[in-house]
N, C-alpha and C. Protein backbone atom coordinates (compact mmCIF):
# COMPACT_ATOMS: atom_id res chain seq x y z
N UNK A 1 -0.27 1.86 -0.12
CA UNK A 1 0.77 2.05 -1.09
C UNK A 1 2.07 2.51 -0.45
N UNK A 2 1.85 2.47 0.87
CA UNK A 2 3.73 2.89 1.59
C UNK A 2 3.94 1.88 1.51
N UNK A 3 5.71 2.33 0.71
CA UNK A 3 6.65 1.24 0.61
C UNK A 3 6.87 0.04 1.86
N UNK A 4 7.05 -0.57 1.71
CA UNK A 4 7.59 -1.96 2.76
C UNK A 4 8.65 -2.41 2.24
N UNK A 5 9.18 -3.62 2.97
CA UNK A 5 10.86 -4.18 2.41
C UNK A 5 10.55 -4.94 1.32
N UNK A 6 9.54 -5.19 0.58
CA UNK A 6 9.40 -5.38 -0.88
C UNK A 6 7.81 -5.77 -1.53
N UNK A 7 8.03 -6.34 -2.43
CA UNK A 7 6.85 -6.29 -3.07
C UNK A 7 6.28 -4.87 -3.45
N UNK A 8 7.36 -4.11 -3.93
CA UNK A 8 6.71 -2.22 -3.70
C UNK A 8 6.03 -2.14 -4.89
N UNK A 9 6.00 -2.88 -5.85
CA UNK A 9 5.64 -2.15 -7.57
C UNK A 9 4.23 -2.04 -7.31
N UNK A 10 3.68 -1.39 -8.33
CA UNK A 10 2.60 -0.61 -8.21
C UNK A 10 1.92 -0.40 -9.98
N UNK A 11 1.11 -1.19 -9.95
CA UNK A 11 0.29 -0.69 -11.75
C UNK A 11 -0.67 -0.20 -11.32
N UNK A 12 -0.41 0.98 -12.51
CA UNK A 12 -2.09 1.66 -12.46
C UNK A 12 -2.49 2.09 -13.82
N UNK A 13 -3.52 1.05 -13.71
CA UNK A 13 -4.58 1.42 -15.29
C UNK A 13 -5.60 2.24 -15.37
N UNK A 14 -5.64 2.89 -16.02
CA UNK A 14 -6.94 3.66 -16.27
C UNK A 14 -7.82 3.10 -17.54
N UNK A 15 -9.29 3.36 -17.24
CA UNK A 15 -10.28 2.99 -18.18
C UNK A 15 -11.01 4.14 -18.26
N UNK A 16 -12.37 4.37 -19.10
CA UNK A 16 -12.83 5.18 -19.32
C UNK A 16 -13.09 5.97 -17.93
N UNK A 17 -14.21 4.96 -17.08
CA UNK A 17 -14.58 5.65 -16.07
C UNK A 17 -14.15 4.89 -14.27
N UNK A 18 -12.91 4.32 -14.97
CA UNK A 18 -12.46 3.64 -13.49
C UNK A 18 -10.56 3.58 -13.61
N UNK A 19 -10.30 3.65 -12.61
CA UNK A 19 -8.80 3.75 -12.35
C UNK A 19 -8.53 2.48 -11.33
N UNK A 20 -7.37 1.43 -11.77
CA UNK A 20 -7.51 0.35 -10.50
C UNK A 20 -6.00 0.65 -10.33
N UNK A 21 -5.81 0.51 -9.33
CA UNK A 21 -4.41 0.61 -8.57
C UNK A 21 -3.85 -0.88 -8.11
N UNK A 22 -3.03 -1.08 -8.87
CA UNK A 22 -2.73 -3.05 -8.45
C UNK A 22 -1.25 -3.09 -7.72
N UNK A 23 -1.48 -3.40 -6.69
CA UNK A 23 -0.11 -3.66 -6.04
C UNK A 23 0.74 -4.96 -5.57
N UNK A 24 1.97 -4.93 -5.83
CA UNK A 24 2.32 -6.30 -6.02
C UNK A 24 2.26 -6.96 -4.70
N UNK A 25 2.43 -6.46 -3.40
CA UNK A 25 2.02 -7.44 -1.88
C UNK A 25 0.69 -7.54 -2.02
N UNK A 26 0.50 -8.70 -1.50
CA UNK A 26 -0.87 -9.66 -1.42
C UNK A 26 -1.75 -9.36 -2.92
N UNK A 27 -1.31 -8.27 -3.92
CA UNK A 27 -2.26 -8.14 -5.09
C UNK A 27 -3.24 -7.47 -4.56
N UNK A 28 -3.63 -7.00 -4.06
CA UNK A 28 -4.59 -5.76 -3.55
C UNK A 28 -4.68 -4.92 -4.92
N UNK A 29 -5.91 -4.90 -5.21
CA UNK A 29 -6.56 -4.27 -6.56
C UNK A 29 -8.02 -3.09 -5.74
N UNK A 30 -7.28 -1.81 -6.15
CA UNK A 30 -8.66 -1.30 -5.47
C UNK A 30 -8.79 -0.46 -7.00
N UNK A 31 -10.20 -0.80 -7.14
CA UNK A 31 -11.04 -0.21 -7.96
C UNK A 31 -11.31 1.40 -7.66
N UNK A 32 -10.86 2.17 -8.12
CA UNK A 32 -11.29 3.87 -8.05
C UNK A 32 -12.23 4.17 -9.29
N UNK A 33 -13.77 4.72 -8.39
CA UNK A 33 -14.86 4.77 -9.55
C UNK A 33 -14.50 6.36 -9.96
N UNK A 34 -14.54 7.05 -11.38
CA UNK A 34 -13.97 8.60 -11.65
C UNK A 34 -15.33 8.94 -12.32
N UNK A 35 -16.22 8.31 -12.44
CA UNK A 35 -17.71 8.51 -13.16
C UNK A 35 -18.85 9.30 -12.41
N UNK A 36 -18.32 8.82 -10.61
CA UNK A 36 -19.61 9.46 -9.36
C UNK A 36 -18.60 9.63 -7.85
N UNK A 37 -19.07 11.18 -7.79
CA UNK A 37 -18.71 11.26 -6.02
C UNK A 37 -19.23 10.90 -5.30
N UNK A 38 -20.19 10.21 -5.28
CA UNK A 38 -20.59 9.62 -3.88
C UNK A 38 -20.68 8.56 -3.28
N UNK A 39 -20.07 7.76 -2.73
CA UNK A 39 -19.67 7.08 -1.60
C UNK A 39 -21.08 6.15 -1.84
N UNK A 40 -20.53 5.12 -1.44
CA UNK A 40 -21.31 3.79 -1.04
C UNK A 40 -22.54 4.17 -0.08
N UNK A 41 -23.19 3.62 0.62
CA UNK A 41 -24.05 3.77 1.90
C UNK A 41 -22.54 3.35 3.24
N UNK A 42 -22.72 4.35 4.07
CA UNK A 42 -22.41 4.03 5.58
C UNK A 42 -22.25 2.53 5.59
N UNK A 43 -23.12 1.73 6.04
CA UNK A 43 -23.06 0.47 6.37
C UNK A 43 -22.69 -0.66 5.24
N UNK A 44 -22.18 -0.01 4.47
CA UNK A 44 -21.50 -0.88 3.14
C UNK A 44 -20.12 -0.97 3.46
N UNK A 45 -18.82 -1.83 3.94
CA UNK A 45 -17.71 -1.11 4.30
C UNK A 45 -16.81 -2.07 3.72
N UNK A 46 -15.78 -1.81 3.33
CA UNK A 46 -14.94 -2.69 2.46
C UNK A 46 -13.25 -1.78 3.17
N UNK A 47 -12.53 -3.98 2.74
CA UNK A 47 -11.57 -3.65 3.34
C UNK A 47 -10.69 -2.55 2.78
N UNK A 48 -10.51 -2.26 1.69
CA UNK A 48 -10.02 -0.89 1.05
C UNK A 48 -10.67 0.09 1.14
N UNK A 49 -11.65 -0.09 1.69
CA UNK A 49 -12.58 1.02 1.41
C UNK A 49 -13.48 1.38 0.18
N UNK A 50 -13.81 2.55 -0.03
CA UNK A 50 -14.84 2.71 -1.03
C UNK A 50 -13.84 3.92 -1.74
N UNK A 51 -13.57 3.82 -2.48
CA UNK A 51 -12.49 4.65 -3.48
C UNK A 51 -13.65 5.66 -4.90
N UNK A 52 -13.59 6.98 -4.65
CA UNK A 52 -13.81 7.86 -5.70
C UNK A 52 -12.96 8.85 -5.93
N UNK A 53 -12.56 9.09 -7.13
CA UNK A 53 -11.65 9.73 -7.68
C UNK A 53 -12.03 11.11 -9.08
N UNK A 54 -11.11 11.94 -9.10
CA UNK A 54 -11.26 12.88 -9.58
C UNK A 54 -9.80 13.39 -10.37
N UNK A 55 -9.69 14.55 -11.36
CA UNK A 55 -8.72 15.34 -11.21
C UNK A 55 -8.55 16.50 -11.36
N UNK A 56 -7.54 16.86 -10.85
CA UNK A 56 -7.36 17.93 -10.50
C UNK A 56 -6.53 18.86 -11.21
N UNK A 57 -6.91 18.97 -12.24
CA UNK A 57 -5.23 19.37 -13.31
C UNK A 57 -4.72 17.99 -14.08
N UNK A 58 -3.90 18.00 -13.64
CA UNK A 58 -2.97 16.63 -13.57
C UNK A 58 -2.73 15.62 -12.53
N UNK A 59 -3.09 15.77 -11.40
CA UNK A 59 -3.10 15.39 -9.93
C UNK A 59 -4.55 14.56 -9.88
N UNK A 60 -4.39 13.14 -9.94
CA UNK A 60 -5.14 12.03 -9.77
C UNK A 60 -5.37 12.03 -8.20
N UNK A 61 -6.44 12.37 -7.81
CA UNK A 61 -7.21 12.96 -6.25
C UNK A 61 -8.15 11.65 -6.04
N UNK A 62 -8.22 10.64 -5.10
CA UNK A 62 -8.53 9.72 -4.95
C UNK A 62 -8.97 9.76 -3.24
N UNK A 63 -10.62 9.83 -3.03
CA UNK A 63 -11.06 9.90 -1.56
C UNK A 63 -11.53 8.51 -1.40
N UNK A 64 -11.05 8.13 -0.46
CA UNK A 64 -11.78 6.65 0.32
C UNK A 64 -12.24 7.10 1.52
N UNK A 65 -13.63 6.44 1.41
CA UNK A 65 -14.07 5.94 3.12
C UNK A 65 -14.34 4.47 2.99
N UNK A 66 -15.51 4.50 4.34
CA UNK A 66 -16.13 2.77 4.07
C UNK A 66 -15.39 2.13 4.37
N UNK A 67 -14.02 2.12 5.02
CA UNK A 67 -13.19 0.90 5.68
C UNK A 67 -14.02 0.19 6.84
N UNK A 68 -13.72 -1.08 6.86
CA UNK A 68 -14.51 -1.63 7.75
C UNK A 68 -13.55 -1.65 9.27
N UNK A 69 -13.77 -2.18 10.44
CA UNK A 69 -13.05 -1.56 11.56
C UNK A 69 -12.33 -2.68 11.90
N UNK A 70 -12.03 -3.60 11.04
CA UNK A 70 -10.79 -4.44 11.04
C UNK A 70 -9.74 -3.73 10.08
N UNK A 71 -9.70 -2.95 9.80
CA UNK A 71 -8.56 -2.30 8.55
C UNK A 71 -8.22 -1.46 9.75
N UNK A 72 -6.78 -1.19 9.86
CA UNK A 72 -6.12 -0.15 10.32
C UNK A 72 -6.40 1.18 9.87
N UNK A 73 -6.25 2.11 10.95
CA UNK A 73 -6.02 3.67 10.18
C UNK A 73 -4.56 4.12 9.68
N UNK A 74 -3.35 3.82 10.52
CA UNK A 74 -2.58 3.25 9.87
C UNK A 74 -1.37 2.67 10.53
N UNK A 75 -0.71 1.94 9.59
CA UNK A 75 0.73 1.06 9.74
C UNK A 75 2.07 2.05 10.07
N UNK A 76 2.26 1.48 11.51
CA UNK A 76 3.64 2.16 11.46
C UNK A 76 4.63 1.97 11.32
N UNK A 77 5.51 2.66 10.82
CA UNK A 77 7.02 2.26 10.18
C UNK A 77 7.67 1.78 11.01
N UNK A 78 8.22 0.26 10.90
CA UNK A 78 9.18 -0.55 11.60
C UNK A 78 10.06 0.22 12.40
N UNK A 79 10.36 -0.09 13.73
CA UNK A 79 11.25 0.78 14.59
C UNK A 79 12.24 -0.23 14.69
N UNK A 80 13.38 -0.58 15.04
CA UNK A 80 13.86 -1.97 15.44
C UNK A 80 14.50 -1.21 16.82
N UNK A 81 14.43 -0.13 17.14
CA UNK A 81 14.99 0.22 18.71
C UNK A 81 13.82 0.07 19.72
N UNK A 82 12.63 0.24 19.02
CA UNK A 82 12.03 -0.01 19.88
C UNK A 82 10.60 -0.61 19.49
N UNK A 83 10.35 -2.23 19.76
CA UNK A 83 9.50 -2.81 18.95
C UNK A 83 7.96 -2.13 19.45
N UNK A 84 7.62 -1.66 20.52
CA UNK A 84 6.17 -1.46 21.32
C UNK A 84 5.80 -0.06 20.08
N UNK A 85 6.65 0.36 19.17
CA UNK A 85 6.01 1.18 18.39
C UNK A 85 6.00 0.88 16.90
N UNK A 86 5.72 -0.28 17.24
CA UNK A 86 5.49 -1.13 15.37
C UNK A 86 3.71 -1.59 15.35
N UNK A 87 3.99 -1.42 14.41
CA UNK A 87 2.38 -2.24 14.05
C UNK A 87 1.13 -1.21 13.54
N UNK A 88 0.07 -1.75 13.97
CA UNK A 88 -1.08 -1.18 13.30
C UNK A 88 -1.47 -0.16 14.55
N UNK A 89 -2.61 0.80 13.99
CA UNK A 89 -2.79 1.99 14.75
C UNK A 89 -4.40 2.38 14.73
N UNK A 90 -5.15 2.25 15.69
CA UNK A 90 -6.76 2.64 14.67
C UNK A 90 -7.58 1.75 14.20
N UNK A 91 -8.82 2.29 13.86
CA UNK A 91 -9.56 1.00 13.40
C UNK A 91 -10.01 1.99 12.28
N UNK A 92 -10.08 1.34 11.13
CA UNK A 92 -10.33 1.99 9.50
C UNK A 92 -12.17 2.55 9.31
N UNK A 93 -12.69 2.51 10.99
CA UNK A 93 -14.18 2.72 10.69
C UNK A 93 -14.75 4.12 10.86
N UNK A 94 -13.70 5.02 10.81
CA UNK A 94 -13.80 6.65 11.31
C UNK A 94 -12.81 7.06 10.10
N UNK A 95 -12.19 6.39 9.28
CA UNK A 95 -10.89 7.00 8.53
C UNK A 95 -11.51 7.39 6.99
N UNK A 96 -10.99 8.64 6.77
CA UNK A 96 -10.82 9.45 5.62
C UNK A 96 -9.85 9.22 4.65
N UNK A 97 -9.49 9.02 3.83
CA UNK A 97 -7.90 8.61 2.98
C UNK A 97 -8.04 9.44 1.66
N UNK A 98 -7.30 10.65 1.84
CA UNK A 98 -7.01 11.39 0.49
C UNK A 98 -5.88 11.26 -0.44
N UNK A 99 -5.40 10.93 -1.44
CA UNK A 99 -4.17 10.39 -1.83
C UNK A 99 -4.36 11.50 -3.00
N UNK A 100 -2.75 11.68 -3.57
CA UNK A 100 -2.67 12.59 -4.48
C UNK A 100 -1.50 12.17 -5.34
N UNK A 101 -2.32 12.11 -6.61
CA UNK A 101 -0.85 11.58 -7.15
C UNK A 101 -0.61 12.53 -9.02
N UNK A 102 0.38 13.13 -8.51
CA UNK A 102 1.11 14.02 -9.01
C UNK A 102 2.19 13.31 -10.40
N UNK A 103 2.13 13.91 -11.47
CA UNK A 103 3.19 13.59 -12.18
C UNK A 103 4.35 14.61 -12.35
N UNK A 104 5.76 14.37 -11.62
CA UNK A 104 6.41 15.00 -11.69
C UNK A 104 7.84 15.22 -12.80
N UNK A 105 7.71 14.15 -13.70
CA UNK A 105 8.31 14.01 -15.19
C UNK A 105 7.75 12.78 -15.88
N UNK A 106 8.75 12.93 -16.69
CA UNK A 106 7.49 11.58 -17.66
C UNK A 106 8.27 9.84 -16.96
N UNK A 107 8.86 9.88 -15.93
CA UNK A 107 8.91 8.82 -15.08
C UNK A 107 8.79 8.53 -13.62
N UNK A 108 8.43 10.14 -12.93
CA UNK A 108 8.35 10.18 -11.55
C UNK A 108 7.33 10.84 -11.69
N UNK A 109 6.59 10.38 -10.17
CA UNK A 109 4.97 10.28 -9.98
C UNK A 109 5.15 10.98 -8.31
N UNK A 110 4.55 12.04 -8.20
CA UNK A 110 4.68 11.79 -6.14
C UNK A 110 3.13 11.63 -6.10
N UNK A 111 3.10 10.55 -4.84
CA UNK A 111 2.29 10.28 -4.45
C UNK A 111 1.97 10.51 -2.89
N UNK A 112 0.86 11.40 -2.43
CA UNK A 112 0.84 11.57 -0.89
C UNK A 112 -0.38 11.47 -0.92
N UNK A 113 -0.56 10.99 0.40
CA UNK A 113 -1.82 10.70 1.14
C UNK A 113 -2.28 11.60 2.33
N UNK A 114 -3.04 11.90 2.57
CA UNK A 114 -3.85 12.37 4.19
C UNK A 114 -4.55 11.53 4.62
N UNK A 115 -4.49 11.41 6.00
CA UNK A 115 -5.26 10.32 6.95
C UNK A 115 -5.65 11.39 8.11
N UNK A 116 -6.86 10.93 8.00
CA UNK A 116 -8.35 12.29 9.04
C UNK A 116 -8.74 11.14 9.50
N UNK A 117 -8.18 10.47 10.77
CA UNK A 117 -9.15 9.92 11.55
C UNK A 117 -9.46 10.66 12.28
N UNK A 118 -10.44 11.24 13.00
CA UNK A 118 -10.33 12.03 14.43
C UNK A 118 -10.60 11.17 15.57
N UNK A 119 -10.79 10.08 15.46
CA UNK A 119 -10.86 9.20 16.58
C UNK A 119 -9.83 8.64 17.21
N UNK A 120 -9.00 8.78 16.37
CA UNK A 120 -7.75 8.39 16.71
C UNK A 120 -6.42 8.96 16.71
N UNK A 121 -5.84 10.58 15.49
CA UNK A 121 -5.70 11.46 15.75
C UNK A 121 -5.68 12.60 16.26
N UNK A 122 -5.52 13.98 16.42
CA UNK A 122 -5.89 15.03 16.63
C UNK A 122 -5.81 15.84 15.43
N UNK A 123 -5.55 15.31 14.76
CA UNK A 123 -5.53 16.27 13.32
C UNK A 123 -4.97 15.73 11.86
N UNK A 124 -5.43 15.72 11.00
CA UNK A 124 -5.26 14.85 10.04
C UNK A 124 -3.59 15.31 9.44
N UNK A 125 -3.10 14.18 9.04
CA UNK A 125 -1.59 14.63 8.42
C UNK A 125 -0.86 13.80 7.25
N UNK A 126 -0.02 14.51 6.50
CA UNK A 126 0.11 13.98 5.32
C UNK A 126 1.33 13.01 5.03
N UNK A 127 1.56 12.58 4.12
CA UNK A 127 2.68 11.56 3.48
C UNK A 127 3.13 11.95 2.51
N UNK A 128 4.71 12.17 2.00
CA UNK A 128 4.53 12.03 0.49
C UNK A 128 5.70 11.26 -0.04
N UNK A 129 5.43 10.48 -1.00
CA UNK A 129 6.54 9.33 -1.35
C UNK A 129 6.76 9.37 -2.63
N UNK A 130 7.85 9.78 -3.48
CA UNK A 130 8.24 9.83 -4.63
C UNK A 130 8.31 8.82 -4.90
N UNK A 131 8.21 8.40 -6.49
CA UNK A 131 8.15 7.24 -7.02
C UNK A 131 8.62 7.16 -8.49
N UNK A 132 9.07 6.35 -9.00
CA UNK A 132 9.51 6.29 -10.19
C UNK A 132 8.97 5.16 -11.19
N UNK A 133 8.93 5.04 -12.13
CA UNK A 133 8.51 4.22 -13.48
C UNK A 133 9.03 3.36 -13.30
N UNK A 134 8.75 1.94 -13.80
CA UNK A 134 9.91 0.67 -13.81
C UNK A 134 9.05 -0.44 -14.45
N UNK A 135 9.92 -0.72 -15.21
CA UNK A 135 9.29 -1.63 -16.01
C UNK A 135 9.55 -3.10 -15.58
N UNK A 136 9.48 -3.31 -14.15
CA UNK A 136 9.77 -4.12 -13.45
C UNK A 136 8.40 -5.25 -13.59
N UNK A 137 8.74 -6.55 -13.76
CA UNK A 137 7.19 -7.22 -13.84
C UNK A 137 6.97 -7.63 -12.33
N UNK A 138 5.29 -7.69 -12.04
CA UNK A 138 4.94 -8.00 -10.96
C UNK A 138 4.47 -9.68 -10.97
N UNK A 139 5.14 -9.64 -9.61
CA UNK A 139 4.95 -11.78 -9.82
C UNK A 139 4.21 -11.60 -8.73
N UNK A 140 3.75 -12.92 -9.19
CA UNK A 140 2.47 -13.55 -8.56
C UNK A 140 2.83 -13.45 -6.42
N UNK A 141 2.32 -13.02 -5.21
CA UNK A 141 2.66 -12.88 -4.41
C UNK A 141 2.50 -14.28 -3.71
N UNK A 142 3.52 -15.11 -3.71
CA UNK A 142 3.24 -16.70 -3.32
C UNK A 142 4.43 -17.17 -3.19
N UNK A 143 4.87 -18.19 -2.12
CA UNK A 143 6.27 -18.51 -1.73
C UNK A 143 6.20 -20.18 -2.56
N UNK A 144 6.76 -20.30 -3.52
CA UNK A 144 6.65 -22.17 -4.20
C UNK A 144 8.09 -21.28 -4.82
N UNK A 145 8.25 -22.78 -5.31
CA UNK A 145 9.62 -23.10 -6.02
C UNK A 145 10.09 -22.53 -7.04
N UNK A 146 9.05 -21.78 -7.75
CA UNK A 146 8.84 -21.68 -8.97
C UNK A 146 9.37 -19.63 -8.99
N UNK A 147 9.36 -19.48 -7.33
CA UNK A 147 9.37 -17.93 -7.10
C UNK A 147 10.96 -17.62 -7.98
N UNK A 148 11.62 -16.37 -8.13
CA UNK A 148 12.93 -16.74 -8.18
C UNK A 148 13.62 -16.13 -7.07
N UNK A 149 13.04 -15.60 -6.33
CA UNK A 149 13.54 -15.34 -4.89
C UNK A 149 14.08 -16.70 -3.60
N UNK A 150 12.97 -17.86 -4.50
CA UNK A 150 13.09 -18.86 -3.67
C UNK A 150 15.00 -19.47 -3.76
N UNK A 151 15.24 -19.65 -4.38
CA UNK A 151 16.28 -20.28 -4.65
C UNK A 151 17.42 -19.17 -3.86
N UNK A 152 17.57 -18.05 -3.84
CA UNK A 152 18.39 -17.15 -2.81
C UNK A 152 18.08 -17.45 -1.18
N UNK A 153 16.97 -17.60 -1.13
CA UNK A 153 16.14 -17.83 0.46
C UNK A 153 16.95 -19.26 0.69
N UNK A 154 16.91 -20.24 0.02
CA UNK A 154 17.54 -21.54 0.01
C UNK A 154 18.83 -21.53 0.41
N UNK A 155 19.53 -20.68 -0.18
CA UNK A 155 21.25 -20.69 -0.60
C UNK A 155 21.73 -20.32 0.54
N UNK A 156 21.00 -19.05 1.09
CA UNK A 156 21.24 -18.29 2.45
C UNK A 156 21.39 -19.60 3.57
N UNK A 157 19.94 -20.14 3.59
CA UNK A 157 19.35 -20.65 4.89
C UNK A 157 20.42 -21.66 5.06
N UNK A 158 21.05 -22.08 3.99
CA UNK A 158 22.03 -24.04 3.96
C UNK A 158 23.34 -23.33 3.97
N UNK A 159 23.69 -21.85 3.94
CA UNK A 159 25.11 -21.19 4.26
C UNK A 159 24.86 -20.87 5.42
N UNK A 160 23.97 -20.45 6.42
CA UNK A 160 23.61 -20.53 7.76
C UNK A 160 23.75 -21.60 8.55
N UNK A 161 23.05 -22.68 8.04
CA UNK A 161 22.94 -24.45 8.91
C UNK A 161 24.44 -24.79 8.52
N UNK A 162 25.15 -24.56 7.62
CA UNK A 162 26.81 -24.49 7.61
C UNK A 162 27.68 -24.16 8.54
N UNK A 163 27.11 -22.95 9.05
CA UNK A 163 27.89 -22.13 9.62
C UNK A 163 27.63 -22.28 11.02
N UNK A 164 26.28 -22.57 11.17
CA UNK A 164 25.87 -23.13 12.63
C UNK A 164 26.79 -24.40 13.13
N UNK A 165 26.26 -25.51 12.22
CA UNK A 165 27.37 -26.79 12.80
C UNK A 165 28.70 -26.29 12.38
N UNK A 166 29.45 -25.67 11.94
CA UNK A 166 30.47 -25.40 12.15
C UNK A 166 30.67 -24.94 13.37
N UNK A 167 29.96 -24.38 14.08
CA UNK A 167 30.22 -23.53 15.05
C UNK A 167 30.14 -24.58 16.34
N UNK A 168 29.40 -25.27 16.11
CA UNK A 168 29.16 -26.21 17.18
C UNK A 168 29.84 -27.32 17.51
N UNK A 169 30.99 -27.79 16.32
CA UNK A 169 32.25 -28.57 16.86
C UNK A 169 33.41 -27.96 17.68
């Protein structure tokens, strides 16, 4: 759920005894069970992991394990000074993921996480990312014609190839 350069929106429904968190890059839907604390079996491992949840007051407390060791422990924030510190970090088969999500008015939410790998850390450490309400709709995550992003991506790319052969007489 850390922001990236888009696709950031974020639904979250609750049901009696399950909470799903739907996010608009790639649609990643992780199911949070709020009915049982305990964790899958060890050798059960999913790419989100195994999500149980609780609360805490008001503070929606959400523990994952069970990542399998193709999932990162985690993504690091784009550097552009220096690319050798971009990318993924860890393998998700030692990782802990505590997330906390807080309502801080009736349209802002903070949401922070802890990440306890010890295999790959030295000590587990936190995140926290304010967030706000938006009644923004989430589209389908797919590049066709039909996107409405597509038609800006277009406009750009043929004011570029413009500007290129211009440049080249």
């Amino acid at each position: 759920l850390t922001p990236s350069a888009y696709n950031n929106n974020l639904r979250i429904v609750q049901a009696p005894n399950h909470i799903v968190l739907f996010t608009e890059m790639i649609h990643d839907a992780r199911v949070v069970r709020m009915d049982d604390d305990s964790h899958l079996p060890g050798e059960i491992e999913r790419w989100t992991g195994d999500s149980r949840g609780y609360w805490d007051g008001d503070t929606l407390v959400v523990e994952t394990a069970n990542f399998t060791d193709k999932t990162p422990s985690f993504q690091l924030p784009l550097n552009l000074n220096d690319q050798t510190l971009n990318g993924v970090v860890g393998s998700g088969k030692t990782l802990r993921l505590t997330e906390r999500f807080t309502p801080i008015s009736k349209s802002r939410l903070l949401y922070e996480y802890t990440v306890n790998d010890p295999s790959v850390f030295k000590q587990p450490f936190t995140v926290a990312i304010p967030m706000r309400a938006t009644e923004d709709q989430i589209f389908e995550y797919a590049c066709h014609e039909g996107n409405h992003a597509m038609a800006g991506m277009l406009k750009g790319a043929r004011q570029l190839e413009k500007e290129q052969a211009s440049a080249a007489l």
